[in-house]
N, C-alpha and C. Protein backbone atom coordinates (compact mmCIF):
# COMPACT_ATOMS: atom_id res chain seq x y z
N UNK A 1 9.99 -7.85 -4.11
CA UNK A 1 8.91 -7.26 -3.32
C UNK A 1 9.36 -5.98 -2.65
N UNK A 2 10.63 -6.14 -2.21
CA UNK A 2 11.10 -4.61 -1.77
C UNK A 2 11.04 -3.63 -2.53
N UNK A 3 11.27 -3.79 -3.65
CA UNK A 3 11.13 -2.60 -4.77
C UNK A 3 9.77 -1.85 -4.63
N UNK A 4 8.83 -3.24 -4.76
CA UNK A 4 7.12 -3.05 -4.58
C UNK A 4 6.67 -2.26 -3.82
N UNK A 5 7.12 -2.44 -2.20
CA UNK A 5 6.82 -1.67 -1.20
C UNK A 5 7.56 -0.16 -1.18
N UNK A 6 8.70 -0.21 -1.46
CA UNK A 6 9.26 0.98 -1.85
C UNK A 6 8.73 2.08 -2.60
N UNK A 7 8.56 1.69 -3.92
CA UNK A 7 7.84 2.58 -4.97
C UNK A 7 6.40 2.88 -4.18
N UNK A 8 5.61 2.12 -3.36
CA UNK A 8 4.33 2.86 -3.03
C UNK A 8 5.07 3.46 -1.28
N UNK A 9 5.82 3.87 -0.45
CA UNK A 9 5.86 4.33 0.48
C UNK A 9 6.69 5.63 -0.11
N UNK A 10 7.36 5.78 -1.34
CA UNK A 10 7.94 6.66 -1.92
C UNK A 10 6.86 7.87 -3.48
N UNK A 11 5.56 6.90 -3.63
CA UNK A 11 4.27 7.22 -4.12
C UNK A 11 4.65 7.45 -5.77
N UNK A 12 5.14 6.52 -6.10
CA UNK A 12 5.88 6.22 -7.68
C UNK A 12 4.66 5.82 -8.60
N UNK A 13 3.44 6.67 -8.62
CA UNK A 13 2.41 6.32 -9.25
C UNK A 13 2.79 5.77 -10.71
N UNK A 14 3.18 5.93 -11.69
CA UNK A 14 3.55 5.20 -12.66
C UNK A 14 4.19 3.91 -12.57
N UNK A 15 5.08 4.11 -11.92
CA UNK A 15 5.68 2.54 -11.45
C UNK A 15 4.84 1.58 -11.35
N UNK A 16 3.90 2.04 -10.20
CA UNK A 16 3.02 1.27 -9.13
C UNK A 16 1.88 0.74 -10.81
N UNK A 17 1.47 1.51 -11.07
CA UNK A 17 0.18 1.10 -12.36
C UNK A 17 0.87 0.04 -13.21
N UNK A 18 2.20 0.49 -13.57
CA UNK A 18 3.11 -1.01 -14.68
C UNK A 18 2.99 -1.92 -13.83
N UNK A 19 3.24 -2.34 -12.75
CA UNK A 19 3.65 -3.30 -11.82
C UNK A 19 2.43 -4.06 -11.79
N UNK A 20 1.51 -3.01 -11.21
CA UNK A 20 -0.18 -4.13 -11.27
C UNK A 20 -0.82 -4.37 -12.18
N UNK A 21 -0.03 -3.80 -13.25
CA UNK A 21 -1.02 -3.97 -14.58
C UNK A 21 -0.40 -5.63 -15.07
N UNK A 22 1.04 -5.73 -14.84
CA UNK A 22 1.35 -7.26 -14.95
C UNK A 22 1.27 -8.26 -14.30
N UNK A 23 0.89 -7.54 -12.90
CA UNK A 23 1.15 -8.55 -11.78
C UNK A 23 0.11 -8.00 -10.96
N UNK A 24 -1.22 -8.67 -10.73
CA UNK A 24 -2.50 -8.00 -10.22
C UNK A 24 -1.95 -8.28 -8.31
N UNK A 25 -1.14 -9.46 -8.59
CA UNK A 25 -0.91 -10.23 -7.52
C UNK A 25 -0.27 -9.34 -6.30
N UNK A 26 0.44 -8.28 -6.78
CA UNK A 26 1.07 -7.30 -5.82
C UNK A 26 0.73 -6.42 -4.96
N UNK A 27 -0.19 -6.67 -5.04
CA UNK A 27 -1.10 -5.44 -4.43
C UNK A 27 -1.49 -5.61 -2.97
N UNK A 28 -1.80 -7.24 -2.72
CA UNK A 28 -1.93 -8.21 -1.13
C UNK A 28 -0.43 -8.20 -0.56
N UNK A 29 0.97 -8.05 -0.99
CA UNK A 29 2.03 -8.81 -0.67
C UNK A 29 2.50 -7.59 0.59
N UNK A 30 3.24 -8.22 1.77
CA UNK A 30 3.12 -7.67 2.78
C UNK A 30 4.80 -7.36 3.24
N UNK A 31 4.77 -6.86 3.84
CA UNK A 31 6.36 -6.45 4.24
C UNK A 31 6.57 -7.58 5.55
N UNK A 32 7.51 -7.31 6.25
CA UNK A 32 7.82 -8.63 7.48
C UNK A 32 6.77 -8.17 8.22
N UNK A 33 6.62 -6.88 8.25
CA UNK A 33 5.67 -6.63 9.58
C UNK A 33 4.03 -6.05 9.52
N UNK A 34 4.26 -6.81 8.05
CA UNK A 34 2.20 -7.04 7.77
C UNK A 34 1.92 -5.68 6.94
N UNK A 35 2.62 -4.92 6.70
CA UNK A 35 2.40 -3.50 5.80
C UNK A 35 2.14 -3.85 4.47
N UNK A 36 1.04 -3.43 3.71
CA UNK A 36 0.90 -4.04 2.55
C UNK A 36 1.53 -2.18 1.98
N UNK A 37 1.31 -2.29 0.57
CA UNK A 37 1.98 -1.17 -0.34
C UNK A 37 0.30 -0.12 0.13
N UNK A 38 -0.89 -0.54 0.36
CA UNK A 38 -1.76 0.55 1.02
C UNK A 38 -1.95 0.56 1.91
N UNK A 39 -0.79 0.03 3.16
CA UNK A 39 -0.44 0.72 4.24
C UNK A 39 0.66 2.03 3.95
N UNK A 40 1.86 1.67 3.59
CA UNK A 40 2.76 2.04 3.10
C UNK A 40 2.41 3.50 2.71
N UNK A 41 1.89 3.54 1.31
CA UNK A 41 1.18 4.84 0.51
C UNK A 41 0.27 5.64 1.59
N UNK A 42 -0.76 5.13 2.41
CA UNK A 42 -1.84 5.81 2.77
C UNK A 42 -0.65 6.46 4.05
N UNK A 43 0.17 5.91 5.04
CA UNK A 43 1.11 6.52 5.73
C UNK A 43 1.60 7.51 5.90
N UNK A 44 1.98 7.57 4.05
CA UNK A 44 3.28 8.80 3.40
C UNK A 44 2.27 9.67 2.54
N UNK A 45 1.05 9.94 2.64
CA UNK A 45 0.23 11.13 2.13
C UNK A 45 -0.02 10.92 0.38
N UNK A 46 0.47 9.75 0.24
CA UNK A 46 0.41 9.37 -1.55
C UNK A 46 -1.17 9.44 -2.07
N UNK A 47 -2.01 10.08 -1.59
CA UNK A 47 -3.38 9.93 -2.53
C UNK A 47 -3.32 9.24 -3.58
N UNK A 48 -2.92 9.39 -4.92
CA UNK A 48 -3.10 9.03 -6.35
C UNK A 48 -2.67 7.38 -6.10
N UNK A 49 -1.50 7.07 -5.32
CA UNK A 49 -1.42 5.35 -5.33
C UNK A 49 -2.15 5.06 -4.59
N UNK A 50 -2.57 5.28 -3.41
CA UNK A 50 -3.95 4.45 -2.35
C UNK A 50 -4.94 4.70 -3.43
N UNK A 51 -5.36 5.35 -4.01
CA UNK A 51 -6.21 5.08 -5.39
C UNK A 51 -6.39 3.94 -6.22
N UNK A 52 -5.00 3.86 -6.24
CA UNK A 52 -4.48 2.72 -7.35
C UNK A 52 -4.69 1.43 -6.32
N UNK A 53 -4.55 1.23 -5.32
CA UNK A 53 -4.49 -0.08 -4.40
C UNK A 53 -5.65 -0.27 -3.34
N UNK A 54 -6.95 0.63 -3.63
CA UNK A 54 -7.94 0.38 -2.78
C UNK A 54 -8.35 -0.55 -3.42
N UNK A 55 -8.47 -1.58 -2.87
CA UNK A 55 -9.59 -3.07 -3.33
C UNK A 55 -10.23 -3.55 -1.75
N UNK A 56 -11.14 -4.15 -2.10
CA UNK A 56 -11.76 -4.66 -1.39
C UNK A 56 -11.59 -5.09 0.76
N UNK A 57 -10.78 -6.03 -0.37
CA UNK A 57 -10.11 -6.94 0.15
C UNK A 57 -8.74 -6.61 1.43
N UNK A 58 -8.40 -5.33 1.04
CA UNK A 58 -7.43 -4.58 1.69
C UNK A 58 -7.76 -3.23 2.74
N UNK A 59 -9.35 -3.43 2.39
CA UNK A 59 -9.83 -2.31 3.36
C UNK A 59 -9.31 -2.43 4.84
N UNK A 60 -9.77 -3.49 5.61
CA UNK A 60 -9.80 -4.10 6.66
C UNK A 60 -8.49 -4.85 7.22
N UNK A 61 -7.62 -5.06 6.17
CA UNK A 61 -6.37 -6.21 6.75
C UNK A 61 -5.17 -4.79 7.42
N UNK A 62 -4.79 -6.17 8.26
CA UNK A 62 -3.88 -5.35 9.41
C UNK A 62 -2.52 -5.93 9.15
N UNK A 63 -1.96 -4.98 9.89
CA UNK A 63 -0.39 -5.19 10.20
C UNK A 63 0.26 -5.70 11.10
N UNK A 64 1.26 -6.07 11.71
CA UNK A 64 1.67 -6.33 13.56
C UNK A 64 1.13 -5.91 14.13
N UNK A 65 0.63 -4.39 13.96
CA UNK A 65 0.39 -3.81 15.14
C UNK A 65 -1.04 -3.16 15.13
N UNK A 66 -1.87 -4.22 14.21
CA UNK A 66 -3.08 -4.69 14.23
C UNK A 66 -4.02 -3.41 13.49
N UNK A 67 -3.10 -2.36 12.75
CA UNK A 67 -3.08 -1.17 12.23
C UNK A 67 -4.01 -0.65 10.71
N UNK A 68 -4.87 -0.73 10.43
CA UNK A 68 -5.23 -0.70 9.10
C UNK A 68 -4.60 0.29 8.03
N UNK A 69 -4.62 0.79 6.98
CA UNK A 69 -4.44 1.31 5.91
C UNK A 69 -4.90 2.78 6.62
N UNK A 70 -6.12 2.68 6.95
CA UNK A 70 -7.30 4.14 7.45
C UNK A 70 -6.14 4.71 8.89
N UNK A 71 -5.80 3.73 9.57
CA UNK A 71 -4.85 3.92 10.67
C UNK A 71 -3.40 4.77 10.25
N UNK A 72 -2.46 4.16 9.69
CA UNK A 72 -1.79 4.95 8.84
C UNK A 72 -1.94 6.22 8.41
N UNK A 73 -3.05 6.79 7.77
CA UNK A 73 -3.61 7.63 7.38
C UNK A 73 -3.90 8.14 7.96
N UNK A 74 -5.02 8.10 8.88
CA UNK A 74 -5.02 9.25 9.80
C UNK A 74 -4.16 9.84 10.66
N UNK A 75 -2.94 8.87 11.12
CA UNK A 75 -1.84 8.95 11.91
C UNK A 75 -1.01 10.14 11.11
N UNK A 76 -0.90 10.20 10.00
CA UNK A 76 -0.24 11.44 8.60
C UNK A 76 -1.11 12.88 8.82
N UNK A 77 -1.94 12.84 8.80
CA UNK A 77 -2.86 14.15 9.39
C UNK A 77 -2.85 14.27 11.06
């Protein structure tokens, strides 16, 4: 999973597409402190992977510090 989170806070768009293309499952999995990979990406200015990892489901979920994806993001601008 470290790899996982890595490649999207580092915005390894190819990586990131092999990874979910085998494993849809990666996309929810969270770091210790609730950061999913579209916290991570949207953080570090990665457009093309928060692309790849907008679902639903991940709009709204938070981190420790109760932080969304959109939070992250705007925090980068």
């Amino acid at each position: 999973m470290a790899r996982w989170l890595a490649l999207a806070r580092t915005g390894q768009t190819t990586d990131i597409e092999q990874l979910i293309a085998g494993n849809p499952e990666l996309i929810a999995t969270a770091d210790v402190n609730g950061c999913t990979a579209l916290h991570l990406a949207a953080g570090n200015g990665h457009e093309k992977v928060v692309a790849l990892l907008l679902v639903p489901e991940l709009l709204n979920r938070v981190d420790g510090l109760r932080w969304t994806a959109m939070n992250y993001a705007a925090r980068k601008w």
